[in-house]
PDB file of N, CA and C in Angstrom:
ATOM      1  N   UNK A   1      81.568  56.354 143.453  1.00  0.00           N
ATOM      2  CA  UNK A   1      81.388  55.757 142.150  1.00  0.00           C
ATOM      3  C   UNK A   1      80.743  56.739 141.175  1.00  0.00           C
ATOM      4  N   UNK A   2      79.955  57.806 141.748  1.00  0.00           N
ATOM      5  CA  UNK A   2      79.032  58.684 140.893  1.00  0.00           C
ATOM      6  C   UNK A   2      79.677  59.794 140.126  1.00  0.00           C
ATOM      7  N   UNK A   3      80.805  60.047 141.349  1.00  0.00           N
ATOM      8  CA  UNK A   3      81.818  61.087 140.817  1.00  0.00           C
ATOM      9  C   UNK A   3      82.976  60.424 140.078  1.00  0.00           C
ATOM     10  N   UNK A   4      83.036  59.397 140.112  1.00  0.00           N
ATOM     11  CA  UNK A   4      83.958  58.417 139.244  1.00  0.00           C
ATOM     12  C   UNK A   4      83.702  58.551 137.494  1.00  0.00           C
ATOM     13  N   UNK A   5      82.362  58.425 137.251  1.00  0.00           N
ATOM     14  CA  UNK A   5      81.168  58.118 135.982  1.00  0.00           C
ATOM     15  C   UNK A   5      81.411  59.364 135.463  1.00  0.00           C
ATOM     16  N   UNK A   6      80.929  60.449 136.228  1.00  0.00           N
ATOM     17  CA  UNK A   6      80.875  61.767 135.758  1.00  0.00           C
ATOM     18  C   UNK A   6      82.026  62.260 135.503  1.00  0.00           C
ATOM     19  N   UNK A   7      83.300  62.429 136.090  1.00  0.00           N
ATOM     20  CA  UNK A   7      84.238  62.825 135.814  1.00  0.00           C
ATOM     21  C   UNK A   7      84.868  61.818 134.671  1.00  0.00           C
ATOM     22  N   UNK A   8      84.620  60.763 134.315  1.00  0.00           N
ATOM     23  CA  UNK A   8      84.851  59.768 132.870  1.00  0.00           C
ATOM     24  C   UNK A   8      84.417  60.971 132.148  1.00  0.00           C
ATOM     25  N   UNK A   9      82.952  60.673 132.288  1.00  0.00           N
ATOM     26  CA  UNK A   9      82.048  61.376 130.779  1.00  0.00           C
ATOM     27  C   UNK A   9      82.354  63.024 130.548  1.00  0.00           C
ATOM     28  N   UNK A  10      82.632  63.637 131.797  1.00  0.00           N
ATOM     29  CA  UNK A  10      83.109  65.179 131.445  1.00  0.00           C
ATOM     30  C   UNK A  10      84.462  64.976 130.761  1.00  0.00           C
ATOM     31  N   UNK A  11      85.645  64.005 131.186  1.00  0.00           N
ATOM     32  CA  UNK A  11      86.821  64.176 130.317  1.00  0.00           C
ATOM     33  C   UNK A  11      86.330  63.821 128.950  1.00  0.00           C
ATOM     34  N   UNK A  12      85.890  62.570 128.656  1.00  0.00           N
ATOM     35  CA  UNK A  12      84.913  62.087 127.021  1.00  0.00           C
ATOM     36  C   UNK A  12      85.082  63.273 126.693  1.00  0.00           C
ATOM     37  N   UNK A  13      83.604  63.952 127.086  1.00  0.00           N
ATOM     38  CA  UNK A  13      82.807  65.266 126.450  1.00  0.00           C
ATOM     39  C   UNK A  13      84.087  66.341 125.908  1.00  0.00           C
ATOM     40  N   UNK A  14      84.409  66.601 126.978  1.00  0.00           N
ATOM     41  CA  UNK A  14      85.070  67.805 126.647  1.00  0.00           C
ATOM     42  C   UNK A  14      86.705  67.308 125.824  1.00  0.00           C
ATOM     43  N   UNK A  15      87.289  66.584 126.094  1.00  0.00           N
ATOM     44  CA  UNK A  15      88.209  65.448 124.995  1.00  0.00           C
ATOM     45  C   UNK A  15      87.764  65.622 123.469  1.00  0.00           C
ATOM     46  N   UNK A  16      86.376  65.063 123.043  1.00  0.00           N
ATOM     47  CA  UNK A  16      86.031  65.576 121.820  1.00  0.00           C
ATOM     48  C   UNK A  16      86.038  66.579 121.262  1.00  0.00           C
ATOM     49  N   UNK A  17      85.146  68.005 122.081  1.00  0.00           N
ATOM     50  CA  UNK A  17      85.718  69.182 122.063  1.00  0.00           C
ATOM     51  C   UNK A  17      87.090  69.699 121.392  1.00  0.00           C
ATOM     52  N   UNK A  18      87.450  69.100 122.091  1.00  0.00           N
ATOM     53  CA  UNK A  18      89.255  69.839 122.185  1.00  0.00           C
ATOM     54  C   UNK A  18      89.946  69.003 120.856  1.00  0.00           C
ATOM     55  N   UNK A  19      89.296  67.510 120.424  1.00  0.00           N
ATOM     56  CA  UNK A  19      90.500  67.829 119.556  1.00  0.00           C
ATOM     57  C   UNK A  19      89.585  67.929 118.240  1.00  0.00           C
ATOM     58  N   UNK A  20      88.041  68.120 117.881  1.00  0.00           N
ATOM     59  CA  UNK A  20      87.495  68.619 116.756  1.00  0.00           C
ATOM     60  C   UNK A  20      88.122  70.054 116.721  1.00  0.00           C
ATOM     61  N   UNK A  21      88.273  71.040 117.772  1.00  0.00           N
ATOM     62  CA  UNK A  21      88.586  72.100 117.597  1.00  0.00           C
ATOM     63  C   UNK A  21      90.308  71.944 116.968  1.00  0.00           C
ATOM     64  N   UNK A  22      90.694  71.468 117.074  1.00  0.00           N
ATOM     65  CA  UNK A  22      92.390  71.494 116.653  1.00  0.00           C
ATOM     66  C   UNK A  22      92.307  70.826 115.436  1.00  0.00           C
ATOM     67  N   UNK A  23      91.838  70.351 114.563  1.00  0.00           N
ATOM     68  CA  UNK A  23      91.352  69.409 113.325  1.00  0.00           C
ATOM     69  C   UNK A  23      92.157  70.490 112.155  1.00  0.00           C
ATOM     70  N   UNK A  24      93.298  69.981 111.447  1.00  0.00           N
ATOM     71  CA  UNK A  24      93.387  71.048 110.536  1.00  0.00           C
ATOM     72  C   UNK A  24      92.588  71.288 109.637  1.00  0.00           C
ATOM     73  N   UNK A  25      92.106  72.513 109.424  1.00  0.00           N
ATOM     74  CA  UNK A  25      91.114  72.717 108.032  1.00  0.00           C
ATOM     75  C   UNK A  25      92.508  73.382 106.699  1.00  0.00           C
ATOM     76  N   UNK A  26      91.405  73.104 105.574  1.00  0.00           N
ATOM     77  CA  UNK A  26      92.298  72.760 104.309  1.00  0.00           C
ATOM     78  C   UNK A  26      92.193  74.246 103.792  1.00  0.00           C
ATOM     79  N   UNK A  27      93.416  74.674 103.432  1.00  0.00           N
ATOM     80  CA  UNK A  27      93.833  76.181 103.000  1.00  0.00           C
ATOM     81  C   UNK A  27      93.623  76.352 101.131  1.00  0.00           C
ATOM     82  N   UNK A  28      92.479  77.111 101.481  1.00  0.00           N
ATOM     83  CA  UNK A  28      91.871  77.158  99.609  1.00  0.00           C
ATOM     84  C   UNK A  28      92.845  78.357  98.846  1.00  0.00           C
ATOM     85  N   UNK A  29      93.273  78.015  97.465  1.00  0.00           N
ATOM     86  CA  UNK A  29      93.413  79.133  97.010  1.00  0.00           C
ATOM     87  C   UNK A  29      93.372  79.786  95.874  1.00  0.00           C
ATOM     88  N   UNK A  30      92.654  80.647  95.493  1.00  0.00           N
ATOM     89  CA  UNK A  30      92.062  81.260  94.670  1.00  0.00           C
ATOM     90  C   UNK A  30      92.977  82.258  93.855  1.00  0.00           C
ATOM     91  N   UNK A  31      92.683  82.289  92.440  1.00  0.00           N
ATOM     92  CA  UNK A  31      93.437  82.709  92.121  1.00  0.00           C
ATOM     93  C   UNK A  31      92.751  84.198  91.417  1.00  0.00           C
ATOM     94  N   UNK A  32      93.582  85.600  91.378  1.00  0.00           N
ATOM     95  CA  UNK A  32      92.934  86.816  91.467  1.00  0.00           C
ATOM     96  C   UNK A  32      92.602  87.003  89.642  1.00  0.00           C
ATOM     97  N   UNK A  33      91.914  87.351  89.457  1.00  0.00           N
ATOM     98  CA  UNK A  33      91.349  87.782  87.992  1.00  0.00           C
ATOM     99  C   UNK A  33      91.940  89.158  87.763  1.00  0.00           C
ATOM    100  N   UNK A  34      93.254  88.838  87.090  1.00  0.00           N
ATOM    101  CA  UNK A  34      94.231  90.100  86.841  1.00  0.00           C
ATOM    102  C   UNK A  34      93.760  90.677  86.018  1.00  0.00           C
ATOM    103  N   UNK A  35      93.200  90.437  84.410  1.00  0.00           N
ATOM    104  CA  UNK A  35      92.029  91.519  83.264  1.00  0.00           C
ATOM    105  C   UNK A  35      90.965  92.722  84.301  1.00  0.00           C
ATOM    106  N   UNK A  36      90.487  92.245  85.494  1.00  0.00           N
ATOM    107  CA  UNK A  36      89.603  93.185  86.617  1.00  0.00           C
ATOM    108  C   UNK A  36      90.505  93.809  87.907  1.00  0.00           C
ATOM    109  N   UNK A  37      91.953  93.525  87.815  1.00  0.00           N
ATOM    110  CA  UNK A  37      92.260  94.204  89.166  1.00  0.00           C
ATOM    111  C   UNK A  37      93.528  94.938  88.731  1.00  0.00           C
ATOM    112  N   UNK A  38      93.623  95.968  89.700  1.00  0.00           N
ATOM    113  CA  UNK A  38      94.559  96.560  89.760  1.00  0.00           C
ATOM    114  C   UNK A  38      95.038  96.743  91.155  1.00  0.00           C
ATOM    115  N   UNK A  39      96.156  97.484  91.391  1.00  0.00           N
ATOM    116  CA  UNK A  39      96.680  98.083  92.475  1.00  0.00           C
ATOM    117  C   UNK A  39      96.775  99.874  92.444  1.00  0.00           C
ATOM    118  N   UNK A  40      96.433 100.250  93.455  1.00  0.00           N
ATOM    119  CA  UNK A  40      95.870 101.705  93.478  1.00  0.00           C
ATOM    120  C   UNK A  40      97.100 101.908  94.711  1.00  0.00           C
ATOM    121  N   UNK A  41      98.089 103.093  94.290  1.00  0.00           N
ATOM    122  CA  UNK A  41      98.822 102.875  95.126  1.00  0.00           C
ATOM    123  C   UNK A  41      99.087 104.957  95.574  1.00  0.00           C
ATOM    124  N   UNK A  42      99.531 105.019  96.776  1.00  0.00           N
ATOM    125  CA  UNK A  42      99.531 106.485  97.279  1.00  0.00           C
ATOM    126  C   UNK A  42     100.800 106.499  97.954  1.00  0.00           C
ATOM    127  N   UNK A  43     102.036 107.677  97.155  1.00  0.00           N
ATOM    128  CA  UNK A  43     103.458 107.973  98.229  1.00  0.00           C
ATOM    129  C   UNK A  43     103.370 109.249  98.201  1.00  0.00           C
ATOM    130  N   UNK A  44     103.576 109.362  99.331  1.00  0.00           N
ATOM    131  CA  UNK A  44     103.835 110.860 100.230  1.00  0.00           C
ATOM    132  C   UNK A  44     105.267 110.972 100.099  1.00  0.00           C
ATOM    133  N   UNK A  45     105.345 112.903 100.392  1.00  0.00           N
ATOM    134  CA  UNK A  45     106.485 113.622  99.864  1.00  0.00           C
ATOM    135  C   UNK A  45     106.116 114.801 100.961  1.00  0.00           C
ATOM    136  N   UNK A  46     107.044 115.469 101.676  1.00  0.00           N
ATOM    137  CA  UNK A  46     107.137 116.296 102.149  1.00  0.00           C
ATOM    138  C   UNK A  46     105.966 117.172 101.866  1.00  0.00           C
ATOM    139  N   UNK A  47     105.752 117.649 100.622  1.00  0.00           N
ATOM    140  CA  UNK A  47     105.009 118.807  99.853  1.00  0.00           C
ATOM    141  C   UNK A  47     103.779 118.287  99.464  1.00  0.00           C
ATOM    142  N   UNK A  48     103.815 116.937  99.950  1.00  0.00           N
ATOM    143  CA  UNK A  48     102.377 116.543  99.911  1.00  0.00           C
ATOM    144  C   UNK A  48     102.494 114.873  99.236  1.00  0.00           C
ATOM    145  N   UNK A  49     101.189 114.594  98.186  1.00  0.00           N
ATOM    146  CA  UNK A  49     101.609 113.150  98.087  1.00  0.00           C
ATOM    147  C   UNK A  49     100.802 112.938  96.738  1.00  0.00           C
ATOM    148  N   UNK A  50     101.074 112.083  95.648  1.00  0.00           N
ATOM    149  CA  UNK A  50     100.751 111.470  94.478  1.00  0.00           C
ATOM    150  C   UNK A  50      99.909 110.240  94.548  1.00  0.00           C
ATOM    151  N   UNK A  51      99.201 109.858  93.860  1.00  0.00           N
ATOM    152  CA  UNK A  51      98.497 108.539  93.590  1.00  0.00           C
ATOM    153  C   UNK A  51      98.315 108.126  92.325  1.00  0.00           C
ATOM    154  N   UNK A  52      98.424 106.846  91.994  1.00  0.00           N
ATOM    155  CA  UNK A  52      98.320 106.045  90.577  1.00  0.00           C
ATOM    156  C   UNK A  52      97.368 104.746  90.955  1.00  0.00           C
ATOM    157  N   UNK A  53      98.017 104.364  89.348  1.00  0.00           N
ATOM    158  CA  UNK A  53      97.954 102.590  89.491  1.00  0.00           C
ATOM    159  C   UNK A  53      98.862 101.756  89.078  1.00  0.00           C
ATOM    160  N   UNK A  54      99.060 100.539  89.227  1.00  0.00           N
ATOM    161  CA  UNK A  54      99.671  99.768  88.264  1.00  0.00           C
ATOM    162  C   UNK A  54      98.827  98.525  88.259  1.00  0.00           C
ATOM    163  N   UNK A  55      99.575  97.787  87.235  1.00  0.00           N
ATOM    164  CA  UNK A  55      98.559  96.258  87.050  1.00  0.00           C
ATOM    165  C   UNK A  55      99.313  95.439  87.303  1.00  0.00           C
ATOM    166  N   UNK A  56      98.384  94.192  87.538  1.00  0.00           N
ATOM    167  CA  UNK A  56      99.066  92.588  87.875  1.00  0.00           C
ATOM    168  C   UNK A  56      98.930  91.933  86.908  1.00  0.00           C
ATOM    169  N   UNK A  57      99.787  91.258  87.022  1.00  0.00           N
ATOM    170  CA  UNK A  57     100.471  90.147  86.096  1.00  0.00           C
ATOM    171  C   UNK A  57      99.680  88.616  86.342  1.00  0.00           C
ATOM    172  N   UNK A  58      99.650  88.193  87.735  1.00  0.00           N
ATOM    173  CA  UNK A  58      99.421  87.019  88.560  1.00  0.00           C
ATOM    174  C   UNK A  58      99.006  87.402  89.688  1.00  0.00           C
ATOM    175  N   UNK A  59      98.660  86.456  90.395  1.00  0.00           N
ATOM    176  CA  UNK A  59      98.345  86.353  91.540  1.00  0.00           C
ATOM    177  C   UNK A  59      97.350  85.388  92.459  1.00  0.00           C
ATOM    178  N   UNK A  60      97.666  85.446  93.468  1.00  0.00           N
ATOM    179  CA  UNK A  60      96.902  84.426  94.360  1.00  0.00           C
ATOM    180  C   UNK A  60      96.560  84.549  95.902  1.00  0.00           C
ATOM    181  N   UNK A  61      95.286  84.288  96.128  1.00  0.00           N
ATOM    182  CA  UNK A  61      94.954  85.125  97.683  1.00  0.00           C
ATOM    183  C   UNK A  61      94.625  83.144  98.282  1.00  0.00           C
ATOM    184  N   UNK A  62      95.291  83.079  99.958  1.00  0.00           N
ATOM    185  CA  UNK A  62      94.842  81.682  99.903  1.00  0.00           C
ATOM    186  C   UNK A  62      94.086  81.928 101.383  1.00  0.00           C
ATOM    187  N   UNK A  63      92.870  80.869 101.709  1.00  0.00           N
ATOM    188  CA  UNK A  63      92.171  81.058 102.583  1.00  0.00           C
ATOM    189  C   UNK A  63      92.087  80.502 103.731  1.00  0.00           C
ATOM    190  N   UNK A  64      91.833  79.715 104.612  1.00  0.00           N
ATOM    191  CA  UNK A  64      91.849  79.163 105.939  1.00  0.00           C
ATOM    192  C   UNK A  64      90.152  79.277 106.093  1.00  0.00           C
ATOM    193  N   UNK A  65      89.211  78.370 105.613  1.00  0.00           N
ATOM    194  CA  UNK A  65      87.687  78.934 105.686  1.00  0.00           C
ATOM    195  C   UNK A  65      87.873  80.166 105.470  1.00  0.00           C
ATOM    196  N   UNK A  66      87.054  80.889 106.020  1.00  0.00           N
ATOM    197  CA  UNK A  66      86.906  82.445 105.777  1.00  0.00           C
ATOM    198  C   UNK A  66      87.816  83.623 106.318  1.00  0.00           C
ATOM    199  N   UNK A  67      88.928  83.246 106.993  1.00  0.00           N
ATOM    200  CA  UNK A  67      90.373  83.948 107.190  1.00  0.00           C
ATOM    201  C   UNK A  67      91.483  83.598 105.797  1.00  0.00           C
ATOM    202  N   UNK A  68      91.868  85.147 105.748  1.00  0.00           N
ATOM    203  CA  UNK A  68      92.844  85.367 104.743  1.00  0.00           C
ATOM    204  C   UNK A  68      93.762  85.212 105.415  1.00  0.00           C
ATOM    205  N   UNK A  69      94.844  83.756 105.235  1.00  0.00           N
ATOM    206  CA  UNK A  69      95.691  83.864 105.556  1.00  0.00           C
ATOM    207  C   UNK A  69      97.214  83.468 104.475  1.00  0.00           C
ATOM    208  N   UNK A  70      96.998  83.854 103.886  1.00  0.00           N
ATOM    209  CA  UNK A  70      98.294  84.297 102.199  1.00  0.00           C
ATOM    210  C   UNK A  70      97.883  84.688 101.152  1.00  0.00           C
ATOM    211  N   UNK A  71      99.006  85.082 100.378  1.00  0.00           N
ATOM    212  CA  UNK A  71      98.919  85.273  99.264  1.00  0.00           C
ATOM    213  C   UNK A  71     100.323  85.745  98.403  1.00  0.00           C
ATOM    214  N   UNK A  72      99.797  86.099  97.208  1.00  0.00           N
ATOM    215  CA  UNK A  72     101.317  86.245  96.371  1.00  0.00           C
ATOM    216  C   UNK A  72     100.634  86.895  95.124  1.00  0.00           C
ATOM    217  N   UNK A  73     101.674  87.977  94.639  1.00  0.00           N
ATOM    218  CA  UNK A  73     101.314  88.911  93.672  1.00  0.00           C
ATOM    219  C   UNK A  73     102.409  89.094  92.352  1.00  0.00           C
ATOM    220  N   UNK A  74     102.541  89.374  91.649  1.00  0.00           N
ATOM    221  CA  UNK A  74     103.203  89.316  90.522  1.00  0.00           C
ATOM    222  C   UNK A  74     102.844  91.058  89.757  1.00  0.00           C
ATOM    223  N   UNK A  75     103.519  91.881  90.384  1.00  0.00           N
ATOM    224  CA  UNK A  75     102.983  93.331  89.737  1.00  0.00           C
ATOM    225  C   UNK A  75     104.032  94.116  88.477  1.00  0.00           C
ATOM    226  N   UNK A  76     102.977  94.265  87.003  1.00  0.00           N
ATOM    227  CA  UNK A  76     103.868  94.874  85.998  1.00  0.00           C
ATOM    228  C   UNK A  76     104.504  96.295  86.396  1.00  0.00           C
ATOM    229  N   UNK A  77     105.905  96.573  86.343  1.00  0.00           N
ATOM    230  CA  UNK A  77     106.268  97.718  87.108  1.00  0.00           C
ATOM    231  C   UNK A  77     106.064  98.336  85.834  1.00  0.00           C
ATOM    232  N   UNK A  78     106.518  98.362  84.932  1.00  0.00           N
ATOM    233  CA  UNK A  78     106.305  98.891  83.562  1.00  0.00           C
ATOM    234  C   UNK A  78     104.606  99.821  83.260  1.00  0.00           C
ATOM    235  N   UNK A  79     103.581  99.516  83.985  1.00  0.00           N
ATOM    236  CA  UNK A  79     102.533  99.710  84.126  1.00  0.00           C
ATOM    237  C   UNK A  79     102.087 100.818  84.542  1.00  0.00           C
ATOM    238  N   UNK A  80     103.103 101.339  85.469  1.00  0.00           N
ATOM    239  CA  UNK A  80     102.708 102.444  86.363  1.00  0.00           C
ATOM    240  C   UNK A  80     102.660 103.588  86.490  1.00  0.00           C
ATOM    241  N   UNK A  81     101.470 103.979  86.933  1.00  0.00           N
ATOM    242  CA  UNK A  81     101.125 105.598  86.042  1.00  0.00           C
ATOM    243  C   UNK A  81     100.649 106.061  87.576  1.00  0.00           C
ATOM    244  N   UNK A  82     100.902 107.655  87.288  1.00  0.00           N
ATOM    245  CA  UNK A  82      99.821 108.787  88.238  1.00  0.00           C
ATOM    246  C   UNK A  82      98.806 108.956  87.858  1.00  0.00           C
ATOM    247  N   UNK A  83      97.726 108.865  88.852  1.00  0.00           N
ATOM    248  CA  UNK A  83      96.748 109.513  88.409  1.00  0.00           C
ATOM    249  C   UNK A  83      96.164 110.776  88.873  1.00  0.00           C
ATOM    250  N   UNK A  84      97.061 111.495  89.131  1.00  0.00           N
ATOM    251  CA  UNK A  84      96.594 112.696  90.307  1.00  0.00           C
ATOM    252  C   UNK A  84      97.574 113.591  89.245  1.00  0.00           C
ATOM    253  N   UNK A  85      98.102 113.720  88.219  1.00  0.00           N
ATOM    254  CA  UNK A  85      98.604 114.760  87.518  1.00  0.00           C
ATOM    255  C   UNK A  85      98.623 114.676  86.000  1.00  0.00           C
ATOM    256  N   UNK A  86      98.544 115.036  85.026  1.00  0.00           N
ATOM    257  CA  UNK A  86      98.580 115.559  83.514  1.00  0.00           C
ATOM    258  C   UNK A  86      99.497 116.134  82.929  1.00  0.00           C
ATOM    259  N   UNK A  87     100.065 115.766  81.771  1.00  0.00           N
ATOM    260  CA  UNK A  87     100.990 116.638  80.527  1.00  0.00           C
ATOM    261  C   UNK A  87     102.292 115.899  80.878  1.00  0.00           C
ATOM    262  N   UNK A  88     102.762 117.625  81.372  1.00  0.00           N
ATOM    263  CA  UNK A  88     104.804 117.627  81.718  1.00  0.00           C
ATOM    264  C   UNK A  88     104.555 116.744  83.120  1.00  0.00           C
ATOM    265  N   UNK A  89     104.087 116.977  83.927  1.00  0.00           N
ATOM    266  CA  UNK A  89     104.499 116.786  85.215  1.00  0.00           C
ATOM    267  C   UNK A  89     104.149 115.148  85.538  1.00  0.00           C
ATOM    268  N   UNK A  90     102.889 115.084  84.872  1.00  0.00           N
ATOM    269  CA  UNK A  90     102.562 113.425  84.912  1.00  0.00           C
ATOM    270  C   UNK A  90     103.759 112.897  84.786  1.00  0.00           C
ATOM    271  N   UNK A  91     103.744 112.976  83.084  1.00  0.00           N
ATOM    272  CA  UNK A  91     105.605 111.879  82.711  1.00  0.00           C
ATOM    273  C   UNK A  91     106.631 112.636  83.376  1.00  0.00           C
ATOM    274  N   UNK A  92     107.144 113.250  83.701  1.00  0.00           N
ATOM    275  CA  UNK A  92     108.114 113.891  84.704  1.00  0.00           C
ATOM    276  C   UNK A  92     108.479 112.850  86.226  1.00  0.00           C
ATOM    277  N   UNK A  93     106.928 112.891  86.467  1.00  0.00           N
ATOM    278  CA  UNK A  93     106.848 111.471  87.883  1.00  0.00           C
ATOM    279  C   UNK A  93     106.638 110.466  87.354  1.00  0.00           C
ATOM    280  N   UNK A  94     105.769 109.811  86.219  1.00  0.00           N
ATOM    281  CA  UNK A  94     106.302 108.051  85.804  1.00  0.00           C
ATOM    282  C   UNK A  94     107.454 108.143  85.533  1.00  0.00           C
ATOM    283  N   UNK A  95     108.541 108.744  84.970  1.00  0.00           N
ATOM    284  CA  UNK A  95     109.467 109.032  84.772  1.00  0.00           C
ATOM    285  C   UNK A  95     110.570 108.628  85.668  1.00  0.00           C
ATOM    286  N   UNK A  96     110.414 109.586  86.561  1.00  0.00           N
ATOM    287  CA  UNK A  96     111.236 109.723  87.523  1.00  0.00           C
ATOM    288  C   UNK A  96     111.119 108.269  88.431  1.00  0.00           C
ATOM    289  N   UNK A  97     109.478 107.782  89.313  1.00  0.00           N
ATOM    290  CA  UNK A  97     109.674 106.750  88.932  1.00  0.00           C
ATOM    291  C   UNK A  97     109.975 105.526  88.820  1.00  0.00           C
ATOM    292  N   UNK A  98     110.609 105.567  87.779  1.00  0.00           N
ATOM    293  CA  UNK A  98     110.521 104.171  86.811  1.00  0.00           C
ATOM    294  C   UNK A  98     112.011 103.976  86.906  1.00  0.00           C
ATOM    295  N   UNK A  99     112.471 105.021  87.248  1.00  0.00           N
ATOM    296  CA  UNK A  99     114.386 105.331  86.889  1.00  0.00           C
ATOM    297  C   UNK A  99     114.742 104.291  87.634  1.00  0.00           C
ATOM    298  N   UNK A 100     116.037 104.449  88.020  1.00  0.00           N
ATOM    299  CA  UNK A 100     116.824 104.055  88.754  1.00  0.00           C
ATOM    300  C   UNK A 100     116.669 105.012  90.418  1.00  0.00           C
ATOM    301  N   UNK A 101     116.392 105.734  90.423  1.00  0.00           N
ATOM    302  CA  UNK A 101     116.147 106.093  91.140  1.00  0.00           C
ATOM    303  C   UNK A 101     115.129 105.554  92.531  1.00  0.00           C
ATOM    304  N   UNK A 102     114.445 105.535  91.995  1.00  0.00           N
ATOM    305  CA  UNK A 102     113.075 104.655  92.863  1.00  0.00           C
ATOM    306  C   UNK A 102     113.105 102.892  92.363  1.00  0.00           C
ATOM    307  N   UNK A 103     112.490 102.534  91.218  1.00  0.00           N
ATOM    308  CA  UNK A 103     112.428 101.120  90.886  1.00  0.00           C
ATOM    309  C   UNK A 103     113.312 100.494  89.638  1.00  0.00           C
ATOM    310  N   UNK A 104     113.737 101.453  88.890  1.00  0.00           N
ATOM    311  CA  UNK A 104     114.512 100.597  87.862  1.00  0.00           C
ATOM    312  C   UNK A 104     113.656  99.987  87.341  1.00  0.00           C
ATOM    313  N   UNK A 105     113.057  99.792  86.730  1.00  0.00           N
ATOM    314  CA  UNK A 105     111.985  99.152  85.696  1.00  0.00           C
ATOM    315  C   UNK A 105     112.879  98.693  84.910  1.00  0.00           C
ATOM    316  N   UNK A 106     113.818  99.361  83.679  1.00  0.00           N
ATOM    317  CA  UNK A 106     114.261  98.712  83.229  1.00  0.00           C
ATOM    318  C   UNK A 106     114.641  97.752  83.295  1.00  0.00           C
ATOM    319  N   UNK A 107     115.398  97.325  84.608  1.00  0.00           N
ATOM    320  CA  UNK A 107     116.026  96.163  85.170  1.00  0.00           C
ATOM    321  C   UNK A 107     115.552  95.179  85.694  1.00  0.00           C
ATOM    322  N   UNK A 108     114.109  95.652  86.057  1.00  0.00           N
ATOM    323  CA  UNK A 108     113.341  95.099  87.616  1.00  0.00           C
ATOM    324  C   UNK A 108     111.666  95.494  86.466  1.00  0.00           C
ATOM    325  N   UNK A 109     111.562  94.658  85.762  1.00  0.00           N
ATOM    326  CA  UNK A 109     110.140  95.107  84.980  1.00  0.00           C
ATOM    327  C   UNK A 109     108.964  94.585  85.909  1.00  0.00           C
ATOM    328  N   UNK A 110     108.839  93.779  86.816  1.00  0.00           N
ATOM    329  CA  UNK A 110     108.247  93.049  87.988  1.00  0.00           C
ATOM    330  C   UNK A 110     108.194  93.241  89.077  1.00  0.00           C
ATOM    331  N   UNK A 111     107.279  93.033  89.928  1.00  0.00           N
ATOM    332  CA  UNK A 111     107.901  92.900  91.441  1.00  0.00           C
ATOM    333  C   UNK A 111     106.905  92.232  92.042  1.00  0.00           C
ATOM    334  N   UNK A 112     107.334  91.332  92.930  1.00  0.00           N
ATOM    335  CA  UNK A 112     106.538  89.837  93.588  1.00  0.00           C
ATOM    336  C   UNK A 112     106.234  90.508  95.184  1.00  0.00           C
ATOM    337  N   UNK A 113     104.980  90.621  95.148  1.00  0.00           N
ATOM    338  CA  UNK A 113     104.519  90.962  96.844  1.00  0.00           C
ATOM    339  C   UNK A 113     103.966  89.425  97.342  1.00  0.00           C
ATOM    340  N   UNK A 114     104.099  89.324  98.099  1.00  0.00           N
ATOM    341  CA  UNK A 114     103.837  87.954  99.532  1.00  0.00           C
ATOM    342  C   UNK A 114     103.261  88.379 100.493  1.00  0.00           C
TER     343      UNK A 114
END
C-alpha cells in the first residue's frame, strides 16, 4: 500500500513538472529603431576584402523570453556605401555594386532579410 501512495504522488509531482515545462510561452516582438541602426557589412575578394554600410528601412527582432528566435528586415539597397575606400575607387565599388552586376538597385531598391 506504501509503495502504492508513493508511486501516486511521484507520478502527481513529477506530471506537474512535465507539463509546466511544455506551457507555451508568448513570442514578443519588438520592433528595431531604424533612425539608430545600421548594417555594417564585409565581402571578400581574392585580393583581399571591402567593408561599408547600408541602412534599414524596417524591421523586427521577435523573442521567446530571452531567446531570439525571429526576425525580419527591410534593407535600403540604394544606401550602400564603402567605408574602407575614398574618391575614384570608393564610387567605382558603390558603383559597381549597385549595377546589375551584384544587386541591381535600380530594379531591386530593397531587400527583405528573415
Amino acid at each position: 500500500m506504501k509503495k502504492t501512495i508513493l508511486s501516486i504522488t511521484m507520478a502527481v509531482v513529477f506530471g506537474s513538472f512535465a507539463s509546466a515545462a511544455t506551457e507555451p510561452t508568448e513570442v514578443v516582438t519588438k520592433a528595431v529603431k531604424t533612425d539608430a541602426s545600421s548594417v555594417m557589412w564585409k565581402a571578400y575578394k581574392v585580393t583581399g576584402s571591402h567593408t561599408g554600410l547600408v541602412q534599414l528601412t524596417e524591421g523586427n527582432l521577435m523573442f521567446d523570453g530571452t531567446s531570439l528566435v525571429g526576425g525580419n528586415f527591410t534593407v535600403d539597397m540604394t544606401s550602400l556605401i564603402s567605408t574602407d575606400l575614398e574618391g575614384e575607387y570608393k564610387e567605382k565599388l558603390e558603383g559597381h555594386l549597385k549595377s546589375d552586376d551584384f544587386f541591381g538597385v535600380a530594379n531591386h531598391p530593397t531587400s527583405t532579410l528573415v
